[in-house]
Protein backbone atom coordinates (compact mmCIF):
# COMPACT_ATOMS: atom_id res chain seq x y z
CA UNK A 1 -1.87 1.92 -14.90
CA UNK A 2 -3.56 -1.15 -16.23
CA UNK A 3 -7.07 -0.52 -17.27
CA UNK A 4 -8.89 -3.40 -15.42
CA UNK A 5 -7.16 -2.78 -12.44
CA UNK A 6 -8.78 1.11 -12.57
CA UNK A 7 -12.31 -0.26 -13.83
CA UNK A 8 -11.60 -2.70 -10.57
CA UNK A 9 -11.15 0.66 -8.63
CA UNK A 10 -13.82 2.45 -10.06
CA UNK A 11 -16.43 -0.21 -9.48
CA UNK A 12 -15.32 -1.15 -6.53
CA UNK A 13 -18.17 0.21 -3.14
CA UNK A 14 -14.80 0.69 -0.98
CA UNK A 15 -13.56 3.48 -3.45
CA UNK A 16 -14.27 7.02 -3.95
CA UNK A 17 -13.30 7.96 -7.48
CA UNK A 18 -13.17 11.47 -9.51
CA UNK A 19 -12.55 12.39 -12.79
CA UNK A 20 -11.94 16.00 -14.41
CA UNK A 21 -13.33 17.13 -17.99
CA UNK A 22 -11.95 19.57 -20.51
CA UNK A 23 -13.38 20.13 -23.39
CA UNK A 24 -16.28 17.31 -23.40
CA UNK A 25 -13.51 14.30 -22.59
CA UNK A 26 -11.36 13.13 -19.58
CA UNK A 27 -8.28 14.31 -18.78
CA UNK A 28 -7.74 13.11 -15.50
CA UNK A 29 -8.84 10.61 -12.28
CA UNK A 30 -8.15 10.21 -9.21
CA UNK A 31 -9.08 7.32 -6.52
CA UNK A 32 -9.82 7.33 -2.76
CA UNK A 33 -9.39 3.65 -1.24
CA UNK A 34 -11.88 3.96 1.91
CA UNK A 35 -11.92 0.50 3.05
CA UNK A 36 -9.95 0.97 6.19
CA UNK A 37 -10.24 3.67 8.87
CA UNK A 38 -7.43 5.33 7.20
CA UNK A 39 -7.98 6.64 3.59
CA UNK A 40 -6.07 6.29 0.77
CA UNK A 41 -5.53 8.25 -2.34
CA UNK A 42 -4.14 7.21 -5.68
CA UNK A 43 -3.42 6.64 -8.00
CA UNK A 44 -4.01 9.89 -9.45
CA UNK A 45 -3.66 10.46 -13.40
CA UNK A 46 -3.59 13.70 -15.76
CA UNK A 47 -3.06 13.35 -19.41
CA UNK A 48 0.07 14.81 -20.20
CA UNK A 49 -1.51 17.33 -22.93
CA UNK A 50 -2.54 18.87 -19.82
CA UNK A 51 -0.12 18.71 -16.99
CA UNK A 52 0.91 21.70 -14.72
CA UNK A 53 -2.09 23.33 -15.66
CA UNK A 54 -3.81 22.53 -12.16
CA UNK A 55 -6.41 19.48 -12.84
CA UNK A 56 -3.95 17.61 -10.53
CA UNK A 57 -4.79 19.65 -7.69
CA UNK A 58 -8.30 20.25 -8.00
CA UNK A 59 -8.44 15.84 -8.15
CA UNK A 60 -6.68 16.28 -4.84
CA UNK A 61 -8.83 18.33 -3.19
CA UNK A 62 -11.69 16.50 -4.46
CA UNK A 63 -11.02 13.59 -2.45
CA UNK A 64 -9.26 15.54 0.44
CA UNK A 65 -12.90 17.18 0.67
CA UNK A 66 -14.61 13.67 0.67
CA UNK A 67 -12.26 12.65 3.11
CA UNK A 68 -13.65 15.39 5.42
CA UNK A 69 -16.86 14.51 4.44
CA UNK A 70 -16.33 11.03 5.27
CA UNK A 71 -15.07 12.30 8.71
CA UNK A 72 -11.61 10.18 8.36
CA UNK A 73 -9.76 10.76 11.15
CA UNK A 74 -6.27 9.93 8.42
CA UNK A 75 -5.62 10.02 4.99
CA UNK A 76 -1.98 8.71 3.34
CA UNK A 77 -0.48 8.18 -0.12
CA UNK A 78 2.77 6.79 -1.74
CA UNK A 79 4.44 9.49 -3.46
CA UNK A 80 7.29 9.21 -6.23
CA UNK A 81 10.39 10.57 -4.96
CA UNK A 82 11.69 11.74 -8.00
CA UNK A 83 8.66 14.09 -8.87
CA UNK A 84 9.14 17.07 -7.40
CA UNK A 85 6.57 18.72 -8.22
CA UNK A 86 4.05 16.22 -6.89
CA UNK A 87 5.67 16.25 -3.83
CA UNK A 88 5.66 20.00 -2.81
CA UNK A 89 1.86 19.91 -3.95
CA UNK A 90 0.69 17.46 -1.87
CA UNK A 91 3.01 19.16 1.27
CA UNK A 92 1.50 22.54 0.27
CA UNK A 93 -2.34 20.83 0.23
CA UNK A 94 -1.01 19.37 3.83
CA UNK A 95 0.72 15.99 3.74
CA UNK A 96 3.53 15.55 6.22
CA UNK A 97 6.61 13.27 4.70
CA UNK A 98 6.60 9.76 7.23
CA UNK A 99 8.70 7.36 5.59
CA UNK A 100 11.21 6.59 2.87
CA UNK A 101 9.79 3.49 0.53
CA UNK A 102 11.91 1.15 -1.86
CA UNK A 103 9.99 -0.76 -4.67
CA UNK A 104 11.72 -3.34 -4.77
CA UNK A 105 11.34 -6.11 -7.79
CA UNK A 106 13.36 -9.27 -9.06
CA UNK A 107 12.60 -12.73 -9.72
CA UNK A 108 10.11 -15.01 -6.43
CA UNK A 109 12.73 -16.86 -4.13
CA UNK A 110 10.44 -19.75 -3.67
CA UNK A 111 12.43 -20.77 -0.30
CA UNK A 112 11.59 -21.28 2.86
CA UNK A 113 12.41 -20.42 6.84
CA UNK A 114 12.84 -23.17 9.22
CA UNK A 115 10.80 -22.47 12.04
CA UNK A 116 8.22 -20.37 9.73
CA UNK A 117 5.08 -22.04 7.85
CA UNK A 118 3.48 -19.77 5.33
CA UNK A 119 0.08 -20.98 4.21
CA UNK A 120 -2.88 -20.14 2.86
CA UNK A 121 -4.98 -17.05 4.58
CA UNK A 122 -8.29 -18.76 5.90
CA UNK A 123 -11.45 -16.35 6.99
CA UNK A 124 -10.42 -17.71 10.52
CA UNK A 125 -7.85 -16.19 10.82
CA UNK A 126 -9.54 -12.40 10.35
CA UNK A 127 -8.86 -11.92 14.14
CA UNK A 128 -5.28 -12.82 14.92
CA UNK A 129 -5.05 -10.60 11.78
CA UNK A 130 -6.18 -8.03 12.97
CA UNK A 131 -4.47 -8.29 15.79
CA UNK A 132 -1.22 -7.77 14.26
CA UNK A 133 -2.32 -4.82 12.47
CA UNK A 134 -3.52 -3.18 15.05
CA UNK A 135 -0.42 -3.80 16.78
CA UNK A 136 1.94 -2.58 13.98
CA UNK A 137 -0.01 0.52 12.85
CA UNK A 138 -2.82 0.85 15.67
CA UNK A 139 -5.73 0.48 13.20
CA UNK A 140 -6.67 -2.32 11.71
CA UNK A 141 -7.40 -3.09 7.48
CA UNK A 142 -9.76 -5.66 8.09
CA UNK A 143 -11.96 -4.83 4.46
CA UNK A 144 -8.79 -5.28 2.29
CA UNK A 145 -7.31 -8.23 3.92
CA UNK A 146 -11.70 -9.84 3.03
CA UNK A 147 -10.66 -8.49 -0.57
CA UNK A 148 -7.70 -10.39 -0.12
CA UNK A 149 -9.26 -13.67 1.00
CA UNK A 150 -11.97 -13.28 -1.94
CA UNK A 151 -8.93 -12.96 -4.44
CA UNK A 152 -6.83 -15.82 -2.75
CA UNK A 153 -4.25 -13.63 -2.46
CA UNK A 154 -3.72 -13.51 1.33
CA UNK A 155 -0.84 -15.39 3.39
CA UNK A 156 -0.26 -15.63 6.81
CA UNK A 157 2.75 -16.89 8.51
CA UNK A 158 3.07 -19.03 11.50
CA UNK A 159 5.63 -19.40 14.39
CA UNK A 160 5.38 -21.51 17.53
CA UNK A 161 1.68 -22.47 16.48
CA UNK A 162 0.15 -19.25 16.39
CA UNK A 163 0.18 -16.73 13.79
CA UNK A 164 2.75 -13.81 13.39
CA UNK A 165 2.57 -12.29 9.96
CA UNK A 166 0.05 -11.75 7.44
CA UNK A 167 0.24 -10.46 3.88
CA UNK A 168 -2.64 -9.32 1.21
CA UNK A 169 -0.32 -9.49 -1.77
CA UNK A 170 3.40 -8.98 -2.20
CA UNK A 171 2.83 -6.53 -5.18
CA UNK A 172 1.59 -3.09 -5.24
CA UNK A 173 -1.60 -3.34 -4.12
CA UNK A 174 -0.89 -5.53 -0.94
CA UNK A 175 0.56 -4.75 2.38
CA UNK A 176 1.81 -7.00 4.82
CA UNK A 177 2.30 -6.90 8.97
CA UNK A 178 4.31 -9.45 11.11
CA UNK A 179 5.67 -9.28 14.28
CA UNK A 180 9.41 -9.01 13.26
CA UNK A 181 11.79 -9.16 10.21
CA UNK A 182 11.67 -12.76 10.28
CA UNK A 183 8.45 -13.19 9.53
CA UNK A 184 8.19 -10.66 6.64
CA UNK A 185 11.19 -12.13 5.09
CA UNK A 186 9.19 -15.83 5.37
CA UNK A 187 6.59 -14.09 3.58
CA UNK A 188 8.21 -12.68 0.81
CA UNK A 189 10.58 -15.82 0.83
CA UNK A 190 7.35 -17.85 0.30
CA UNK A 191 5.97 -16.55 -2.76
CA UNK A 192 4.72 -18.17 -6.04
CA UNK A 193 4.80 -14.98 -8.06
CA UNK A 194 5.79 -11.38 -7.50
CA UNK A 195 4.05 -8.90 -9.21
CA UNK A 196 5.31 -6.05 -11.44
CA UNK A 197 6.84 -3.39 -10.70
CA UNK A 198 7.15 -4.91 -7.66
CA UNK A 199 6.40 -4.63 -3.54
CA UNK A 200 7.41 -2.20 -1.38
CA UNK A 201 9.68 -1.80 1.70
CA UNK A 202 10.50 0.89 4.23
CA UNK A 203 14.11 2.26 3.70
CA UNK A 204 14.99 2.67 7.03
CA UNK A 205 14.14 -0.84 8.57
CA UNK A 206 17.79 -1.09 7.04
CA UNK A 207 17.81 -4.97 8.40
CA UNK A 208 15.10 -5.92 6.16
CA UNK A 209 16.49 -3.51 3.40
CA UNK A 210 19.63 -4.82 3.29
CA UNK A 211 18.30 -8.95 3.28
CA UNK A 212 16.09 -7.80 0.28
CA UNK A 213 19.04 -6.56 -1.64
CA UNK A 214 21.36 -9.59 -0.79
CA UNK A 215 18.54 -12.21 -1.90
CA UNK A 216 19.06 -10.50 -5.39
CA UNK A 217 15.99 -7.82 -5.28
CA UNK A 218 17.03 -4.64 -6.31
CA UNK A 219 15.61 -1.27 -5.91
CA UNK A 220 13.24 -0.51 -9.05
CA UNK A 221 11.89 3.03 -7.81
CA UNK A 222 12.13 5.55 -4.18
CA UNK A 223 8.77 6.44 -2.82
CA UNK A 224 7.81 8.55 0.09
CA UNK A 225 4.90 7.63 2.13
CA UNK A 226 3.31 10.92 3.57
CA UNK A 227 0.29 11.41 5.58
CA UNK A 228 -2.41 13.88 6.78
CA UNK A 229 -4.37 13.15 10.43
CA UNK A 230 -3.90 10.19 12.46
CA UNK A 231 -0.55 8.69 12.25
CA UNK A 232 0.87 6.05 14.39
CA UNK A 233 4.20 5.64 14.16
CA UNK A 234 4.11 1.46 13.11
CA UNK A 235 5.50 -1.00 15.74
CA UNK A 236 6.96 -4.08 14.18
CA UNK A 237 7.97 -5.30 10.64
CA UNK A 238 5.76 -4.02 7.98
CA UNK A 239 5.29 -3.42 4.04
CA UNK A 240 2.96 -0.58 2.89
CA UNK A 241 0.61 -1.13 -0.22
CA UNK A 242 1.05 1.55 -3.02
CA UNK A 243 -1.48 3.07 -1.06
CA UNK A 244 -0.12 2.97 2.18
């Protein structure tokens, strides 16, 4: 994990953030994104001197106690697929599995979808925004897509004059929302730059899946999205952020 982007995280008012001690120095951290109704965790670190020795879990139920604290009424992550471990921790400490996640990664495809105009997000458009997202997920994520706007990193698409997608990054840290597959794929069709290791796609929306992987992205890393509270299941084309 890139330094700045955890000093970013650790400065940041939207984020909770923990670290454990052994011995007089850090071994470990852990993050709780608490911009949006629903909290996020991650990304969680322990150094590997000290792995499977339980500082992973007691980061975990550090922020799973502020998120009770906090009176969330949700709280999700991204975990890796292939880490078992990870993953029957965080069921045992109560996340429920929700939905398979590809990374996906390869090269922008700079090209565009007649009928689709993908510009720049404007502060303006906060409430059709919002709209979407609390159409897709029945919340909205209004404090990361302001982020977003701050960092000039948020898109929105348009069909028929009015807007029907919106995106705060394609790369880890951004999620999108659109009305349908079309839209997402003008999106991600649109973009200057995609960020390594990549953005992220549910697995079973096998229509957008499957037009990913025949525009030449391929699949760089499984994820499972898994949740504890409030969960809506989403409503229309959507990417999560690494996390959620």
């Amino acid at each position: 994990m890139p330094e700045g982007l955890l000093g970013m995280m650790f400065s940041h008012p939207g984020f909770y953030t923990v670290v454990a001690e052994r011995g007089g120095r850090i071994v470990g951290s852990n993050c709780l994104d608490e911009r949006s109704i629903i909290f996020g965790v991650g990304p969680i670190t322990v150094d590997p001197a000290v792995q499977n020795s339980g500082i992973g879990r007691q980061l975990m139920q550090a922020v799973l106690d502020r998120t009770v604290e906090r009176g969330a009424p949700g709280v999700r992550l991204l975990q890796s697929a292939f880490h078992n471990r990870s993953l029957s921790l965080y069921t045992k400490l109560g996340f429920d599995l929700r939905e398979p996640i590809s990374v996906m990664t390869g090269p922008p495809l700079r090209v565009g979808v007649e009928g689709y105009k993908v510009r720049t997000a404007q502060p303006s458009d906060l409430p059709a925004c919002d709209r979407l997202c609390l159409m897709v997920h029945g919340h909205t994520r209004t404090s990361e897509l302001v982020d977003a706007l701050k960092q000039e990193q948020a898109f929105v698409v348009e069909r028929d004059g009015r807007i029907t997608g919106y995106t705060t990054g394609l790369n880890y840290f951004g999620h999108s929302v659109a009305e349908s597959n079309c839209d997402l794929q003008a999106l991600i069709g649109a973009a200057e730059s995609l960020a390594s290791p990549g953005f992220l796609v549910p697995t079973r929306n096998a229509s957008l899946f499957r037009w990913c992987l025949e525009h030449g992205f391929r699949v760089a890393q499984p994820n499972t999205l898994m949740s504890i509270g409030l969960y809506n299941e989403p409503c229309g084309a959507w990417s999560p952020s690494i996390l959620y």
